[in-house]
C-alpha atoms as a PDB file:
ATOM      1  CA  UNK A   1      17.695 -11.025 -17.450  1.00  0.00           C
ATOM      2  CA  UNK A   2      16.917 -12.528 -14.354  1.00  0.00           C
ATOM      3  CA  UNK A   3      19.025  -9.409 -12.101  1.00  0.00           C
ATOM      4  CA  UNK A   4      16.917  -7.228 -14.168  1.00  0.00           C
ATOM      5  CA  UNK A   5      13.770  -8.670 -13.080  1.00  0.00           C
ATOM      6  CA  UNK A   6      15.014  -8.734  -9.495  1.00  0.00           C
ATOM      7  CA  UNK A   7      15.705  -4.612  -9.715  1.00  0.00           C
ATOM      8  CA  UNK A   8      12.984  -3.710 -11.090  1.00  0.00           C
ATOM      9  CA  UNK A   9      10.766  -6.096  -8.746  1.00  0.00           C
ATOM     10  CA  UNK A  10      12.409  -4.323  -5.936  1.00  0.00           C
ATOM     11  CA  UNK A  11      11.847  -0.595  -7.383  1.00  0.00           C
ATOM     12  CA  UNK A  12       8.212  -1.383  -8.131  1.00  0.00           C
ATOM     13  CA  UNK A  13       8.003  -2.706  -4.606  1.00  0.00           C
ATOM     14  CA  UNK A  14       9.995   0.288  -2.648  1.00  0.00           C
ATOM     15  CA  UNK A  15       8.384   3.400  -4.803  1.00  0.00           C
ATOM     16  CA  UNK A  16       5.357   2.013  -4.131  1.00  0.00           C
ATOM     17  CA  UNK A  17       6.418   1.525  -0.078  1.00  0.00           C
ATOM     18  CA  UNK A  18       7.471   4.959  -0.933  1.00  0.00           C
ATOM     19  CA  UNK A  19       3.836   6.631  -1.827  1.00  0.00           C
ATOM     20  CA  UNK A  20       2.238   4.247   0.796  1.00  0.00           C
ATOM     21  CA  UNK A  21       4.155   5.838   3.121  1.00  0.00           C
ATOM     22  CA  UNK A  22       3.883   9.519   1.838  1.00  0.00           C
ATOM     23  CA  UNK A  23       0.110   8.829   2.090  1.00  0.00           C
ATOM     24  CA  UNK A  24       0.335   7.766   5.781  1.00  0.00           C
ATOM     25  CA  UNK A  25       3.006  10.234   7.634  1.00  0.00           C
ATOM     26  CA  UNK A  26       3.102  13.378   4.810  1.00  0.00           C
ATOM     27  CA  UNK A  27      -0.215  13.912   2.382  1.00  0.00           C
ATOM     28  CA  UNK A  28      -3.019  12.629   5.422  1.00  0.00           C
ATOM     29  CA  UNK A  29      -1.141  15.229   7.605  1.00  0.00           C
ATOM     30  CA  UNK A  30      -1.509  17.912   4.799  1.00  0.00           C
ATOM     31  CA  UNK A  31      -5.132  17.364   4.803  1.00  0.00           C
ATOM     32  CA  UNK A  32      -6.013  16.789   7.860  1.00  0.00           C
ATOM     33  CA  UNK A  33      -4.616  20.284   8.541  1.00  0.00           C
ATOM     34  CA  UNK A  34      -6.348  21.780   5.872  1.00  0.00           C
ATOM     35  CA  UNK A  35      -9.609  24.333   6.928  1.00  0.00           C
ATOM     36  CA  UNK A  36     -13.531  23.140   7.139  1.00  0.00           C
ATOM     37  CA  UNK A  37     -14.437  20.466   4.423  1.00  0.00           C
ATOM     38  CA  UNK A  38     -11.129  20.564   2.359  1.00  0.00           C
ATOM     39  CA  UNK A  39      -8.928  17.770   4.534  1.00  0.00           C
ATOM     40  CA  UNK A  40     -12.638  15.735   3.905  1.00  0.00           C
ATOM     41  CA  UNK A  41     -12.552  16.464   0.272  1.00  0.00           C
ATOM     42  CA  UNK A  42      -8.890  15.681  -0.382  1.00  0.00           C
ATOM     43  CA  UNK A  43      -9.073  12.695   1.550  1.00  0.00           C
ATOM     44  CA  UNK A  44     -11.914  11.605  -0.883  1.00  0.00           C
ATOM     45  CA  UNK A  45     -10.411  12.419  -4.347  1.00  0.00           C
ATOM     46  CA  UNK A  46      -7.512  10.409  -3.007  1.00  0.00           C
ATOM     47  CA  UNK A  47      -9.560   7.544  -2.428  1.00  0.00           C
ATOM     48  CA  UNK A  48     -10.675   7.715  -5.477  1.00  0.00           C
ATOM     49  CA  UNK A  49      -7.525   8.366  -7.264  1.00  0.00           C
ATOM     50  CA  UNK A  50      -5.234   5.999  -5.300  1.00  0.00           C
ATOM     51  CA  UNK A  51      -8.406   3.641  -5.409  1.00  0.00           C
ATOM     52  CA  UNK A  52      -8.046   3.403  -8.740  1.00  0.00           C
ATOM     53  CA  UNK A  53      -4.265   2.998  -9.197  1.00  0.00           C
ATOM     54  CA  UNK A  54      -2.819   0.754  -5.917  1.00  0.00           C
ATOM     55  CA  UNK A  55      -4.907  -2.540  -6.652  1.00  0.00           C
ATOM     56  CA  UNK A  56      -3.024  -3.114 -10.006  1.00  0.00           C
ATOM     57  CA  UNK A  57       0.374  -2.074  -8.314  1.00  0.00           C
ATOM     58  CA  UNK A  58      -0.235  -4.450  -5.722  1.00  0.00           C
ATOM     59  CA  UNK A  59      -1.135  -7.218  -7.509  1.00  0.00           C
ATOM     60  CA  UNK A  60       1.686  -6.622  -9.729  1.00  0.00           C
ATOM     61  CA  UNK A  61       4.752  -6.210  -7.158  1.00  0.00           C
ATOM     62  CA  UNK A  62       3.241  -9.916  -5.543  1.00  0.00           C
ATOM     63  CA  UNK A  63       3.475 -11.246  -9.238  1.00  0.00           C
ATOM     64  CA  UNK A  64       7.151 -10.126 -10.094  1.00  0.00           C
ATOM     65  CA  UNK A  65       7.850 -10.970  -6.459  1.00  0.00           C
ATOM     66  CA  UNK A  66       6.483 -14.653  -7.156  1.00  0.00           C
ATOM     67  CA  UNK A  67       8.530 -14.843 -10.776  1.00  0.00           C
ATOM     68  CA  UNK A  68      11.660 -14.110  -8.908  1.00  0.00           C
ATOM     69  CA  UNK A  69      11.468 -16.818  -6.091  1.00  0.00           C
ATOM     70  CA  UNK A  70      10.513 -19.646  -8.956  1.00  0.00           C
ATOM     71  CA  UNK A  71      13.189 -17.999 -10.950  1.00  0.00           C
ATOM     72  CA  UNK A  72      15.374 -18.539  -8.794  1.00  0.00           C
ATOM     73  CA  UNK A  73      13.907 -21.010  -6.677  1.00  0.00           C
ATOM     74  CA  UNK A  74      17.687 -22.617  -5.616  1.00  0.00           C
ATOM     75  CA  UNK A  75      19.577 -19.461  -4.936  1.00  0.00           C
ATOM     76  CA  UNK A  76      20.965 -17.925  -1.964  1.00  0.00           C
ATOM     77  CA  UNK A  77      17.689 -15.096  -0.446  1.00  0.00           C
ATOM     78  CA  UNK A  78      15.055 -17.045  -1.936  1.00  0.00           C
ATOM     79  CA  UNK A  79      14.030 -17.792   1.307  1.00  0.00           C
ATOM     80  CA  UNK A  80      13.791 -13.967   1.920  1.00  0.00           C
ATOM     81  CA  UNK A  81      11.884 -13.302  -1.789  1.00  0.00           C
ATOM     82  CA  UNK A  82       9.257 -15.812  -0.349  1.00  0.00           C
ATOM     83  CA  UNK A  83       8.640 -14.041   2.831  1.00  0.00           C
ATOM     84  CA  UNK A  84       8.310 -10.606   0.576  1.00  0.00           C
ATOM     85  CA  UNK A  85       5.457 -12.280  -1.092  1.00  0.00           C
ATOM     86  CA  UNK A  86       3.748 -13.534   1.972  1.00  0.00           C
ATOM     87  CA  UNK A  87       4.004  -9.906   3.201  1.00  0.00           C
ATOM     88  CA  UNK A  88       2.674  -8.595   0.309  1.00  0.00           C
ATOM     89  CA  UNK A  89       0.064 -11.043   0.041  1.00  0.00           C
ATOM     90  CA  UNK A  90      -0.610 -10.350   3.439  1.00  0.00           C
ATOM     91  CA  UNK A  91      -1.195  -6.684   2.440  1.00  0.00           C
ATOM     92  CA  UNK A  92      -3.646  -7.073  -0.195  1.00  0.00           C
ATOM     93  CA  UNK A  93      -5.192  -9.319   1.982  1.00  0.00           C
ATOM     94  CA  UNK A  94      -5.145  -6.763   4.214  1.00  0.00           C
ATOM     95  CA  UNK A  95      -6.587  -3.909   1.966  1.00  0.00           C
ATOM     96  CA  UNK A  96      -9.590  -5.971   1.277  1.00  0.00           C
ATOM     97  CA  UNK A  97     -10.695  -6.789   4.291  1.00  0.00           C
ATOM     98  CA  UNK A  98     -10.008  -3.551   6.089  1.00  0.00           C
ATOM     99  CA  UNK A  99      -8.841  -0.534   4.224  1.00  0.00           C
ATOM    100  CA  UNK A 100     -11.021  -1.648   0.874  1.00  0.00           C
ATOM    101  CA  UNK A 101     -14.633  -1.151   2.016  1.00  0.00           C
ATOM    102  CA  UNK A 102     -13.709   1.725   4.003  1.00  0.00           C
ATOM    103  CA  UNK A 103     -12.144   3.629   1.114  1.00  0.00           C
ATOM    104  CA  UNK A 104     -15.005   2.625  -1.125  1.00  0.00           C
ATOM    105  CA  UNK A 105     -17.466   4.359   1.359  1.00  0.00           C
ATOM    106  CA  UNK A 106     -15.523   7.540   2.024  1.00  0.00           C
ATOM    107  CA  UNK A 107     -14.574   8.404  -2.190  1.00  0.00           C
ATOM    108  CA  UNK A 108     -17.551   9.063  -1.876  1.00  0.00           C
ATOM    109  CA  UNK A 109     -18.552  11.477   1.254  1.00  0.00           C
ATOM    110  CA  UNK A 110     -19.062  14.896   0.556  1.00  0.00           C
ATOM    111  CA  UNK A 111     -19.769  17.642   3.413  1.00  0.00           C
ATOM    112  CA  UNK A 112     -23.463  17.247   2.507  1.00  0.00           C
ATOM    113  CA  UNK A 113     -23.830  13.339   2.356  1.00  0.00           C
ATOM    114  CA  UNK A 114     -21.186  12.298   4.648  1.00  0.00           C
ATOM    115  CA  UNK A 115     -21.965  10.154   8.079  1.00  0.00           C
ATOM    116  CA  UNK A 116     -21.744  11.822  11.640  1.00  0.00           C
ATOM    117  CA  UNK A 117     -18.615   8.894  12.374  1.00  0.00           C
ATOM    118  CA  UNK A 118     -16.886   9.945   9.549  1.00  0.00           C
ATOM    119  CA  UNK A 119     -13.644  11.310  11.356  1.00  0.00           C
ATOM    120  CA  UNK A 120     -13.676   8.327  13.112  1.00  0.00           C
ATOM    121  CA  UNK A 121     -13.954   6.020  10.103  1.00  0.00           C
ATOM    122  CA  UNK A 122     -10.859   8.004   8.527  1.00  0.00           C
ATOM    123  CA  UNK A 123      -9.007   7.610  11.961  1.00  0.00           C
ATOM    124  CA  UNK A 124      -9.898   3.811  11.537  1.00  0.00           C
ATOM    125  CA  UNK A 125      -8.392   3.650   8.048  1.00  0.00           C
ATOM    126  CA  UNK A 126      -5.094   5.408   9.102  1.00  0.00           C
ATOM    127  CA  UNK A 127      -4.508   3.217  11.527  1.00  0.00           C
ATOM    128  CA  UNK A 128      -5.090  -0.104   9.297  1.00  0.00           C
ATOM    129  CA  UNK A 129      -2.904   1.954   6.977  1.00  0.00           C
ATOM    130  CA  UNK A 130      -0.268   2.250   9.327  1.00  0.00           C
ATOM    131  CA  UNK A 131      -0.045  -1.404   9.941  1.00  0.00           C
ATOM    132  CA  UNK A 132      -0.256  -2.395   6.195  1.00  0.00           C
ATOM    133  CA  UNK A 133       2.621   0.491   5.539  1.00  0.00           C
ATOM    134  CA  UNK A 134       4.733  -1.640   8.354  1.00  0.00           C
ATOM    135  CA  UNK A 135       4.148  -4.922   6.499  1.00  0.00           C
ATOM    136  CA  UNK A 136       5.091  -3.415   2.929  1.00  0.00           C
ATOM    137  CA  UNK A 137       8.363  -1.842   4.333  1.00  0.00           C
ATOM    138  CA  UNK A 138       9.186  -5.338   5.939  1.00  0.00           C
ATOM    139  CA  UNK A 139       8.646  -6.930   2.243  1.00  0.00           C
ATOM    140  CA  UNK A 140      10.796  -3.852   0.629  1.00  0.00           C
ATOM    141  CA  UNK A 141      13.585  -4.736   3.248  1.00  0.00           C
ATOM    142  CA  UNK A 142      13.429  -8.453   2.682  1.00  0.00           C
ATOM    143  CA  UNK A 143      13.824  -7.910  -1.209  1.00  0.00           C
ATOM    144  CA  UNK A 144      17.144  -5.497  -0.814  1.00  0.00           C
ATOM    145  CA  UNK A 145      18.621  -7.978   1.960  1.00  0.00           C
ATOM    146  CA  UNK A 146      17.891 -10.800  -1.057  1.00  0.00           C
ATOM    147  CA  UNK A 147      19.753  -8.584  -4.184  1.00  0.00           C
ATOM    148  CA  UNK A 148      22.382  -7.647  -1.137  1.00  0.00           C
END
């Protein structure tokens, strides 16, 4: 029971690393390169979408991360499951305070209402995005060192 807790705590963990990621280096790219107001556009229903979806995943991965190191509290790695979960509590932190109340503006931007710094807000959200991406993979890698 308890190995099948610690795989799927560390699947949960690395597919979402893995869309984190796609967001960052692939589907921002995509848009970006799109023509006029699409990239804008995209950008928003993804805020919205993602918006919607990444709190709960968060939230969750932390929890299963925290019911493996009490579960196993006096095993070998536990050490490295409790760093995981200060990363990814570091990341939601993270989101919060930095990515959170810029995504909540920009869902919301269309080419008519959007703000003359708006490229520069998005700019500023990549590159918090970056950072937090950094800090997840970090967590994913601690969690696979601690099932190695």
């Amino acid at each position: 029971m308890l190995d099948a807790l610690e795989v799927i705590t560390t699947v949960s963990v690395g597919v979402m690393v893995g869309v984190e990621f796609s967001v960052a280096f692939v589907i921002n790219r995509i848009l970006d390169a799109l023509p006029e107001d699409s990239g804008q556009l995209g950008r928003a229903h993804g805020g919205r979408m993602l918006g919607a979806v990444m709190p709960v995943w968060y939230i969750t991965s932390v929890a299963l991360v925290a019911v493996w190191a009490i579960a196993r509290w006096d095993h070998h790695g536990t050490g490295l499951v409790v760093t995981a979960g200060a990363l990814l509590i570091l990341s939601v932190i993270m989101s919060i305070l930095l990515l959170v109340p810029i995504n909540n503006r920009s869902k919301k931007w269309t080419p008519e209402n959007r703000p003359a710094d708006w490229k520069e807000q998005s700019n500023r959200w990549d590159r918090f995005h970056y950072v937090r991406v950094a800090v997840i993979i970090a967590a994913f890698a601690l969690l696979v060192t601690a099932l190695a």
